[in-house]
PDB file of N, CA and C in Angstrom:
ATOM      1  N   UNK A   1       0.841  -1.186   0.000  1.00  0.00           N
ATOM      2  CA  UNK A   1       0.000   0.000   0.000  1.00  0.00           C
ATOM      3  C   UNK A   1       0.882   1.244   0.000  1.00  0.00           C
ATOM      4  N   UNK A   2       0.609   2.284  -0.687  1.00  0.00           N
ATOM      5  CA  UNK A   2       1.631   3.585  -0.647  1.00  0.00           C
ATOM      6  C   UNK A   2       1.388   4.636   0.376  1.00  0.00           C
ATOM      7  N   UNK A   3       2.586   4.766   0.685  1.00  0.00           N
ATOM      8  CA  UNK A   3       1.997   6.089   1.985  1.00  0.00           C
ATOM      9  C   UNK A   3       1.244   6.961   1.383  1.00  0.00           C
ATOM     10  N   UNK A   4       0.526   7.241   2.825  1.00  0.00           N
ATOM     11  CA  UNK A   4      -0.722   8.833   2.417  1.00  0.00           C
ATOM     12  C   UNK A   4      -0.103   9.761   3.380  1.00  0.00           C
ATOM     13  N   UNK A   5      -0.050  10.511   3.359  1.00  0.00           N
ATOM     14  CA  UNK A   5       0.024  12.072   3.703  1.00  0.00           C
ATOM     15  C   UNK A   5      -1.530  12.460   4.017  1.00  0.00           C
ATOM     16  N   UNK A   6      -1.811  13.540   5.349  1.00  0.00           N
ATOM     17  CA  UNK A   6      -2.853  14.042   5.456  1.00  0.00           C
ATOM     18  C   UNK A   6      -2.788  15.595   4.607  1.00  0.00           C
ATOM     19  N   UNK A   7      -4.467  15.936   3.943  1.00  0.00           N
ATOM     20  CA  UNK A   7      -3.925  17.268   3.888  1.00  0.00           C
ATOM     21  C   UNK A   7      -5.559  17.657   4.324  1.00  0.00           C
ATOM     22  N   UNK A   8      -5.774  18.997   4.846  1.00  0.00           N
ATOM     23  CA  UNK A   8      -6.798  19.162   4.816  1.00  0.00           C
ATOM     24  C   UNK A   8      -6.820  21.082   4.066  1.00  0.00           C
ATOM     25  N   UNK A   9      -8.022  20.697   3.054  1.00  0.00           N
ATOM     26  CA  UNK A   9      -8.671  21.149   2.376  1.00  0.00           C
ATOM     27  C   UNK A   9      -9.872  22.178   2.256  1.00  0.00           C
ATOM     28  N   UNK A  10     -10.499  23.208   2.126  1.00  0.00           N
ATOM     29  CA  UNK A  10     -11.115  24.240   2.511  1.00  0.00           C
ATOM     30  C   UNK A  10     -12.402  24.180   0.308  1.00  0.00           C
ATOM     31  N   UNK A  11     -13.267  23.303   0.855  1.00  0.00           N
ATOM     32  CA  UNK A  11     -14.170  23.189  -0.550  1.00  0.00           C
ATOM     33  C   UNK A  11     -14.803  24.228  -0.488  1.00  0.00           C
ATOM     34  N   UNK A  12     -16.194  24.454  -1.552  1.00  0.00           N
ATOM     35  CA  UNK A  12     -17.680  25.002  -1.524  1.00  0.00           C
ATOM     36  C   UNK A  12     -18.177  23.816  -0.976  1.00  0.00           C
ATOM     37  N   UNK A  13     -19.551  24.244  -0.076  1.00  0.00           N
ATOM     38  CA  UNK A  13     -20.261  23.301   0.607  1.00  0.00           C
ATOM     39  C   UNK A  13     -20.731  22.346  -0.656  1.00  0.00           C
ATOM     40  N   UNK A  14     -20.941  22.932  -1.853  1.00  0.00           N
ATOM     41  CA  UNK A  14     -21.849  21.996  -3.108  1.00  0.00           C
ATOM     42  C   UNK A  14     -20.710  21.332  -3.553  1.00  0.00           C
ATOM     43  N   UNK A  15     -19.371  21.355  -3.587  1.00  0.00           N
ATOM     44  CA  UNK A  15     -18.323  20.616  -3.820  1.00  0.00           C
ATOM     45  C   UNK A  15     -18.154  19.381  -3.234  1.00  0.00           C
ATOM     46  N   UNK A  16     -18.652  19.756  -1.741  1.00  0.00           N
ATOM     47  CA  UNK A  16     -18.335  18.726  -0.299  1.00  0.00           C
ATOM     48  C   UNK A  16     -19.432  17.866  -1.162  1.00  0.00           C
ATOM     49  N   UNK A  17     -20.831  18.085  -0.909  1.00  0.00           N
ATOM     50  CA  UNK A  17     -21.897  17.417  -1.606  1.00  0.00           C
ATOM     51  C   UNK A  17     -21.619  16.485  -2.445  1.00  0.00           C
ATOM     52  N   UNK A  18     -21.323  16.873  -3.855  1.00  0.00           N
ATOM     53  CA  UNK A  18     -20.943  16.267  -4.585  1.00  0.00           C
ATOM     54  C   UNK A  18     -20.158  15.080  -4.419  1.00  0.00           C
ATOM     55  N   UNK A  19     -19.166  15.466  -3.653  1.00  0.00           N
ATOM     56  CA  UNK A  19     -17.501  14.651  -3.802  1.00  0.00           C
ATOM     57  C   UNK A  19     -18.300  13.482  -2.978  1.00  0.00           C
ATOM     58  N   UNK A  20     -19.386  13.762  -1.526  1.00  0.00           N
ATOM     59  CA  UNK A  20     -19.724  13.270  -1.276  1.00  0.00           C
ATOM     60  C   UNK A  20     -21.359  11.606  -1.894  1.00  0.00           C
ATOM     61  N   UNK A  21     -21.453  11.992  -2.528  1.00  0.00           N
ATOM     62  CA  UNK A  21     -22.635  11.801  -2.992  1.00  0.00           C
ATOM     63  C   UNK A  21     -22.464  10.653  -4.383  1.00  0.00           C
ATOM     64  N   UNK A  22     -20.687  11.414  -5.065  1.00  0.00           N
ATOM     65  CA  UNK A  22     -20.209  10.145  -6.286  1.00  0.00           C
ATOM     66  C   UNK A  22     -19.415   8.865  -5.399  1.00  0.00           C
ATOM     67  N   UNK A  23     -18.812   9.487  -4.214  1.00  0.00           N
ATOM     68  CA  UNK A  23     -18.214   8.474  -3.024  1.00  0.00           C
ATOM     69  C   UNK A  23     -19.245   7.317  -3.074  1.00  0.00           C
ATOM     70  N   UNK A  24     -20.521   7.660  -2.776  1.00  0.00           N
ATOM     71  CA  UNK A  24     -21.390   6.798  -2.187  1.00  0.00           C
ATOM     72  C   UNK A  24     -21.849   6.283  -3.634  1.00  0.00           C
ATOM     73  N   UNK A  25     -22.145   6.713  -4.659  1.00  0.00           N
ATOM     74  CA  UNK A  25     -22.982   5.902  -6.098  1.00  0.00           C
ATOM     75  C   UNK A  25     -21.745   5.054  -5.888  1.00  0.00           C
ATOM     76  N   UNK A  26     -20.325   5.265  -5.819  1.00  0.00           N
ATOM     77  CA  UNK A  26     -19.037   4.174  -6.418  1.00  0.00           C
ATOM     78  C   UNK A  26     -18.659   3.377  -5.905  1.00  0.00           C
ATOM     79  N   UNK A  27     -19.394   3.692  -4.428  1.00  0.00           N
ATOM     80  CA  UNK A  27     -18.970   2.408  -3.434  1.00  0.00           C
ATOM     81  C   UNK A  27     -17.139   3.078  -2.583  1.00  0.00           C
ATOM     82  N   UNK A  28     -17.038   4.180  -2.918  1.00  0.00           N
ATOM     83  CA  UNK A  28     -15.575   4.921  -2.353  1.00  0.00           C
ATOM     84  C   UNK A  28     -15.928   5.625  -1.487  1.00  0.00           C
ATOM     85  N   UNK A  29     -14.657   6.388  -0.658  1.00  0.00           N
ATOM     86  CA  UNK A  29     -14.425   7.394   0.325  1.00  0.00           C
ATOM     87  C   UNK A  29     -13.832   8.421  -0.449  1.00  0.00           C
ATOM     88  N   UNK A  30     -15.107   9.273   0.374  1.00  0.00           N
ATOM     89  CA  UNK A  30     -14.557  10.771   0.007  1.00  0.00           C
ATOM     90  C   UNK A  30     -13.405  11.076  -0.595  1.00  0.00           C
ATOM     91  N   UNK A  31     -12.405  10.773   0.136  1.00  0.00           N
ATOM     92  CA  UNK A  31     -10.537  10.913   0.093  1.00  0.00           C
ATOM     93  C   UNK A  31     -10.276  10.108  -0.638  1.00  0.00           C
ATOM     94  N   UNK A  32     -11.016   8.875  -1.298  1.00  0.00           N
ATOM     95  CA  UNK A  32     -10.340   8.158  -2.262  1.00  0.00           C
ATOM     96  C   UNK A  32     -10.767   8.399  -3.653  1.00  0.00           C
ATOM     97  N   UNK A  33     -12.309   9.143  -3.502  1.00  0.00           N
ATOM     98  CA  UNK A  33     -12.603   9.900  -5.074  1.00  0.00           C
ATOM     99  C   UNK A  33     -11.865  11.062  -5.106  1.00  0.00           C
ATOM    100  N   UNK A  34     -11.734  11.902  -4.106  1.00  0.00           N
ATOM    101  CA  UNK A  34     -10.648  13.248  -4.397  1.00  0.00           C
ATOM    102  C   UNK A  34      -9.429  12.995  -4.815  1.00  0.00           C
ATOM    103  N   UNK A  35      -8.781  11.869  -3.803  1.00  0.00           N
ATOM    104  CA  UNK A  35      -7.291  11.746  -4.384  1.00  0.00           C
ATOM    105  C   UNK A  35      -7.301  11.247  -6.191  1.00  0.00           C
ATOM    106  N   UNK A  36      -8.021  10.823  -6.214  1.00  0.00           N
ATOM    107  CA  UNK A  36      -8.120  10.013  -7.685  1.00  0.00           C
ATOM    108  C   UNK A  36      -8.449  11.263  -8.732  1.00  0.00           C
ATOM    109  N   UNK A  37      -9.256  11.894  -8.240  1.00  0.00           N
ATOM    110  CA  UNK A  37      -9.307  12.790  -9.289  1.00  0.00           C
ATOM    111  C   UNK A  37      -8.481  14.336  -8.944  1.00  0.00           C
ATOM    112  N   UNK A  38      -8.016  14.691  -8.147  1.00  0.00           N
ATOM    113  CA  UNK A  38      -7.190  15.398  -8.195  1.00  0.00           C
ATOM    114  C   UNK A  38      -5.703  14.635  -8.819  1.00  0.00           C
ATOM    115  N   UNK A  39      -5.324  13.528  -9.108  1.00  0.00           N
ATOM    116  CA  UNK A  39      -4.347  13.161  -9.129  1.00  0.00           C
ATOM    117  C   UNK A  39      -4.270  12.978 -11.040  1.00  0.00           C
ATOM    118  N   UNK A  40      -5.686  12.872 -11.403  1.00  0.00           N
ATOM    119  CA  UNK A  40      -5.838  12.781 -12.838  1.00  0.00           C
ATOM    120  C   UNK A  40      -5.620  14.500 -13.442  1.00  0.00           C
ATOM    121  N   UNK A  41      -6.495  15.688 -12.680  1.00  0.00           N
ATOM    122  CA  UNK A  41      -6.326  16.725 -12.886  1.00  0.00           C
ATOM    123  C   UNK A  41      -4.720  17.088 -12.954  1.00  0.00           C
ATOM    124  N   UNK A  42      -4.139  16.874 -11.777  1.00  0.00           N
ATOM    125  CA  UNK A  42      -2.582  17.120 -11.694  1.00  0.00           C
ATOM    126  C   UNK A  42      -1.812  16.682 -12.982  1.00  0.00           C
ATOM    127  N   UNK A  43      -1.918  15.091 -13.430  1.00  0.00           N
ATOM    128  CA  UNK A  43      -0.788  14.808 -14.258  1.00  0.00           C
ATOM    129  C   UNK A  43      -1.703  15.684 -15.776  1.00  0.00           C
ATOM    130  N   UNK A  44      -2.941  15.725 -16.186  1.00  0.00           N
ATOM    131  CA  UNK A  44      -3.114  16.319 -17.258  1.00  0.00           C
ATOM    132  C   UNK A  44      -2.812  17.789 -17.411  1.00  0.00           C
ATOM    133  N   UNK A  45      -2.826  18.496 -16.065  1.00  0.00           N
ATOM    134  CA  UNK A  45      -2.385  19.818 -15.769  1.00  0.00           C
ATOM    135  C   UNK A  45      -0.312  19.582 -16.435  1.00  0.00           C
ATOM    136  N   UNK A  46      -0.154  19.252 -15.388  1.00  0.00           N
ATOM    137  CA  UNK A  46       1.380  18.810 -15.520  1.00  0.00           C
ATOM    138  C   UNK A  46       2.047  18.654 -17.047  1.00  0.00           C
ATOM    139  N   UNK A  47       1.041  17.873 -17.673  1.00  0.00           N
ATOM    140  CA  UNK A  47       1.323  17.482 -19.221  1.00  0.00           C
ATOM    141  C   UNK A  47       1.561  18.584 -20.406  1.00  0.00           C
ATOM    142  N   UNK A  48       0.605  19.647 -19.763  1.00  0.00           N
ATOM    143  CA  UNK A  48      -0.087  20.725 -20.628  1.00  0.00           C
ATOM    144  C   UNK A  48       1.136  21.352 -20.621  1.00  0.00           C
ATOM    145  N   UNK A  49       1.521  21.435 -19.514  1.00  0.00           N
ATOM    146  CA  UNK A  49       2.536  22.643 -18.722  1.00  0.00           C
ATOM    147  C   UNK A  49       3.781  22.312 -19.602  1.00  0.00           C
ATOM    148  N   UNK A  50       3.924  21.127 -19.199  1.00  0.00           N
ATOM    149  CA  UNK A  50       5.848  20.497 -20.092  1.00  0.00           C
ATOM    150  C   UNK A  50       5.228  20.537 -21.385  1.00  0.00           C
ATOM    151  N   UNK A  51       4.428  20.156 -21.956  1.00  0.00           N
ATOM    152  CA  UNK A  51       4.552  20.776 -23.560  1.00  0.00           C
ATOM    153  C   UNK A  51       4.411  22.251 -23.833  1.00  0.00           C
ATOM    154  N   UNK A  52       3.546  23.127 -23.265  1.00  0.00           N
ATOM    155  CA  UNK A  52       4.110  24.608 -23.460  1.00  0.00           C
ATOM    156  C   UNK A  52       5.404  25.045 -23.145  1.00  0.00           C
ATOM    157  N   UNK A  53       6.221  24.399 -22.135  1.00  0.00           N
ATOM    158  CA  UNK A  53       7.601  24.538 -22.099  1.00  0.00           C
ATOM    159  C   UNK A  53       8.173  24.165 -23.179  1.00  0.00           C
ATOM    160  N   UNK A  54       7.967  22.872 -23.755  1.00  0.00           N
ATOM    161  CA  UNK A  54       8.972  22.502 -24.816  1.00  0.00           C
ATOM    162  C   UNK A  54       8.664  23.145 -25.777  1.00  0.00           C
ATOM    163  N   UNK A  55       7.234  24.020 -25.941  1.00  0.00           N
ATOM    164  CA  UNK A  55       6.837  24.395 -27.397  1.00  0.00           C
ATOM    165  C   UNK A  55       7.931  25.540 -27.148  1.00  0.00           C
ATOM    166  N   UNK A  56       7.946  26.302 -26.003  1.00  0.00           N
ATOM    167  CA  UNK A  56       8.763  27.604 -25.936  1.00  0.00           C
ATOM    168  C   UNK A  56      10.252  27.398 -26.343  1.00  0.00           C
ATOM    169  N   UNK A  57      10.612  26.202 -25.909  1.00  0.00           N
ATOM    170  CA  UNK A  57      12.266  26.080 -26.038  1.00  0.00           C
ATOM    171  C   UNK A  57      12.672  25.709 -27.511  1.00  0.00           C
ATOM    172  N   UNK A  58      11.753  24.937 -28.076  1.00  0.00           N
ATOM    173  CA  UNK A  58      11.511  24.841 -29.591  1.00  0.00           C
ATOM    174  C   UNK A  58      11.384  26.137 -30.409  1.00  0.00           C
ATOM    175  N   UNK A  59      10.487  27.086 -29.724  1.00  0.00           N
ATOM    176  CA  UNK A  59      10.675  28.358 -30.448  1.00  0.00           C
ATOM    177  C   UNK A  59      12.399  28.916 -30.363  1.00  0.00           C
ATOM    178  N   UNK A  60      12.597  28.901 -29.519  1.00  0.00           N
ATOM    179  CA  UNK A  60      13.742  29.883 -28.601  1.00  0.00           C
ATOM    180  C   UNK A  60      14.861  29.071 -29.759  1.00  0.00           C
ATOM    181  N   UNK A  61      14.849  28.008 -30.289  1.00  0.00           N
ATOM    182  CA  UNK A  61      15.939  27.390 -30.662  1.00  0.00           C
ATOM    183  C   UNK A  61      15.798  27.603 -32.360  1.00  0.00           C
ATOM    184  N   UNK A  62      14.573  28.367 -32.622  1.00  0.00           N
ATOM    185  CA  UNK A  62      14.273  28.282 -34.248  1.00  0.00           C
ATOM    186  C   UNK A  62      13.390  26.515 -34.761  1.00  0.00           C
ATOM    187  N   UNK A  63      13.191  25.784 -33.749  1.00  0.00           N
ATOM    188  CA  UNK A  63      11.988  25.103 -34.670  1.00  0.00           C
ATOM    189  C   UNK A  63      11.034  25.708 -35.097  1.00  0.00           C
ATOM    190  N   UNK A  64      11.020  25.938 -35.953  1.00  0.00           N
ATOM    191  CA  UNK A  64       9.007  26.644 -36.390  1.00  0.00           C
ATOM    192  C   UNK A  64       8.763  26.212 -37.617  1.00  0.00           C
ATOM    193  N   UNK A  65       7.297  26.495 -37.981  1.00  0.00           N
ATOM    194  CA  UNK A  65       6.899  26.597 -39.030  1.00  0.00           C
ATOM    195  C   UNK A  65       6.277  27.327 -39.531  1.00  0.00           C
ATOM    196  N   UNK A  66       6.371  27.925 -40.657  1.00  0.00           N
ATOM    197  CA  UNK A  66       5.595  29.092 -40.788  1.00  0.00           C
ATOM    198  C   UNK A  66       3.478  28.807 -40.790  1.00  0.00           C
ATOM    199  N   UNK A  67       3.383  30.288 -40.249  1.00  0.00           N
ATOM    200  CA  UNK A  67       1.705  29.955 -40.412  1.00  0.00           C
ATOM    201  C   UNK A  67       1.274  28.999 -41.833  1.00  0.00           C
ATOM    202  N   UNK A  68       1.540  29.632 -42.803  1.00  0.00           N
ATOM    203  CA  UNK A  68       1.007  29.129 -44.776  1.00  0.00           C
ATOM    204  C   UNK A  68       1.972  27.389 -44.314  1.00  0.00           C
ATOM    205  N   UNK A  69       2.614  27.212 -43.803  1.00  0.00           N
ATOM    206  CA  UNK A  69       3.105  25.844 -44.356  1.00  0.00           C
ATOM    207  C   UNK A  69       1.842  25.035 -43.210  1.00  0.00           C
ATOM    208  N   UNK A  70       2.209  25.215 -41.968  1.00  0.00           N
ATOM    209  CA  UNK A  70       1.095  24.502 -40.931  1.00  0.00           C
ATOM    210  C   UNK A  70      -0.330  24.698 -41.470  1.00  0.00           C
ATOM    211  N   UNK A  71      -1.001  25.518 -42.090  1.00  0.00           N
ATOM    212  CA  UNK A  71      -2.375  25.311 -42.663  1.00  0.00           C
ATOM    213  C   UNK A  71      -2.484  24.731 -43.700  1.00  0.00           C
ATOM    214  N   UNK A  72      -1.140  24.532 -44.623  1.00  0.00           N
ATOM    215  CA  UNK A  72      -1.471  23.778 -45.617  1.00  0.00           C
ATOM    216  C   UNK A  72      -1.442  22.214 -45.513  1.00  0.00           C
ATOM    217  N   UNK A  73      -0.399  22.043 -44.524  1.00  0.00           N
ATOM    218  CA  UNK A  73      -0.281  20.542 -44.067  1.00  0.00           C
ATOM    219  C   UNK A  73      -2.020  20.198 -42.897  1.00  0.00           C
ATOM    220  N   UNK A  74      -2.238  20.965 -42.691  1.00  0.00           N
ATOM    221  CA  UNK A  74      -3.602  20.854 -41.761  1.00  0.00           C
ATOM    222  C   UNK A  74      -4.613  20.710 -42.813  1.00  0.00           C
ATOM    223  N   UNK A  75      -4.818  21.489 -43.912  1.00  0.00           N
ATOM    224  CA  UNK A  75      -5.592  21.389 -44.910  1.00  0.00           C
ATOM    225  C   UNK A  75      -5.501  20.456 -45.477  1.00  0.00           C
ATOM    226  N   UNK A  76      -4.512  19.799 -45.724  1.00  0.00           N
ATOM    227  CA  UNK A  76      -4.008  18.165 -46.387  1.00  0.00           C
ATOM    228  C   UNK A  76      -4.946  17.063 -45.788  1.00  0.00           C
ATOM    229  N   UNK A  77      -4.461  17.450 -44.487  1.00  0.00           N
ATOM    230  CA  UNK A  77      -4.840  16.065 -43.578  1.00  0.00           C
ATOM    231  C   UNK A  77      -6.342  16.041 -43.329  1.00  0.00           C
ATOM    232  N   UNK A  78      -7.139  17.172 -43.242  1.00  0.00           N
ATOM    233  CA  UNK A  78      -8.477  17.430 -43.796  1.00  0.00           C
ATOM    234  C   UNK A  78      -9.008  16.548 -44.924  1.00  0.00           C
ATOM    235  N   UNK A  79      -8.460  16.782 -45.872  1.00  0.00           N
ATOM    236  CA  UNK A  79      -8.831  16.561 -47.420  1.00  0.00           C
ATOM    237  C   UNK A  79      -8.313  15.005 -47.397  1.00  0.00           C
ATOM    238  N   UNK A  80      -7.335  14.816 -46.849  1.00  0.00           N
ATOM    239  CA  UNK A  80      -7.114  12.803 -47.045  1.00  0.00           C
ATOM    240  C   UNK A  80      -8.589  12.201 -46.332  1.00  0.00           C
ATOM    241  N   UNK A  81      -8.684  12.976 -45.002  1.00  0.00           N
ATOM    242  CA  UNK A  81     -10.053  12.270 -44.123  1.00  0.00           C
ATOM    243  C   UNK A  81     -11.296  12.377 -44.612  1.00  0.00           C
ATOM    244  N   UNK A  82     -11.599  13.311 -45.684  1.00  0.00           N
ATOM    245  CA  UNK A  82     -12.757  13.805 -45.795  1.00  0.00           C
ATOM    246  C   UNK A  82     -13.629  12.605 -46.489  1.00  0.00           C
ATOM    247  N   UNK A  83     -14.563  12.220 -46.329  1.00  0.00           N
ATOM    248  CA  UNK A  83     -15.563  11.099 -46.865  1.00  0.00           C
ATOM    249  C   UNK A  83     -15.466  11.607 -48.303  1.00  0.00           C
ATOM    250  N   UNK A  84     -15.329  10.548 -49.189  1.00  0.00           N
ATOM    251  CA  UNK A  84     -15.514  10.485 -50.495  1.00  0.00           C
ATOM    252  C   UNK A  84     -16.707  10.562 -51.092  1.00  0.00           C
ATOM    253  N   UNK A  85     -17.059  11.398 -52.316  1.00  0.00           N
ATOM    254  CA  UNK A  85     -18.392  10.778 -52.637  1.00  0.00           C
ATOM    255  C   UNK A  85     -18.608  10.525 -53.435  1.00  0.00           C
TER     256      UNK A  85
END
């Protein structure tokens, strides 16, 4: 089992509700639907974050592409998907 850490937390009462209320449809504890979904929020937060970093350091280094080349390759990939008729 992995250590837990306590933390305590300051919600909206309709938050408490809630958190409370999917606990009970799932058969979980409070603290085990929060940790779970704060922990999904975190790494997709986290994810967002290191790719706007790398997009920046990619700029900073001269990767780019110009606007006309990225819409035309976007427009491509449009036009391969598009249903035939």
């Amino acid at each position: 089992m992995a250590k837990t850490a306590a933390l305590n937390l300051r919600v909206s009462e309709s938050l408490k509700l809630k958190l409370g209320q999917f606990a009970e449809l799932t058969h979980r504890t409070p603290s085990a639907v929060a940790e779970r979904a704060m922990e999904a929020f975190l790494d997709r937060e986290l994810e967002m974050f290191e790719a706007i970093e790398q997009s920046q350091e990619d700029f900073r280094q001269g990767r780019t592409v110009s606007h006309e080349h990225a819409m035309a390759r976007i427009r491509a990939t449009i036009e391969k998907h598009r249903p035939k008729e």
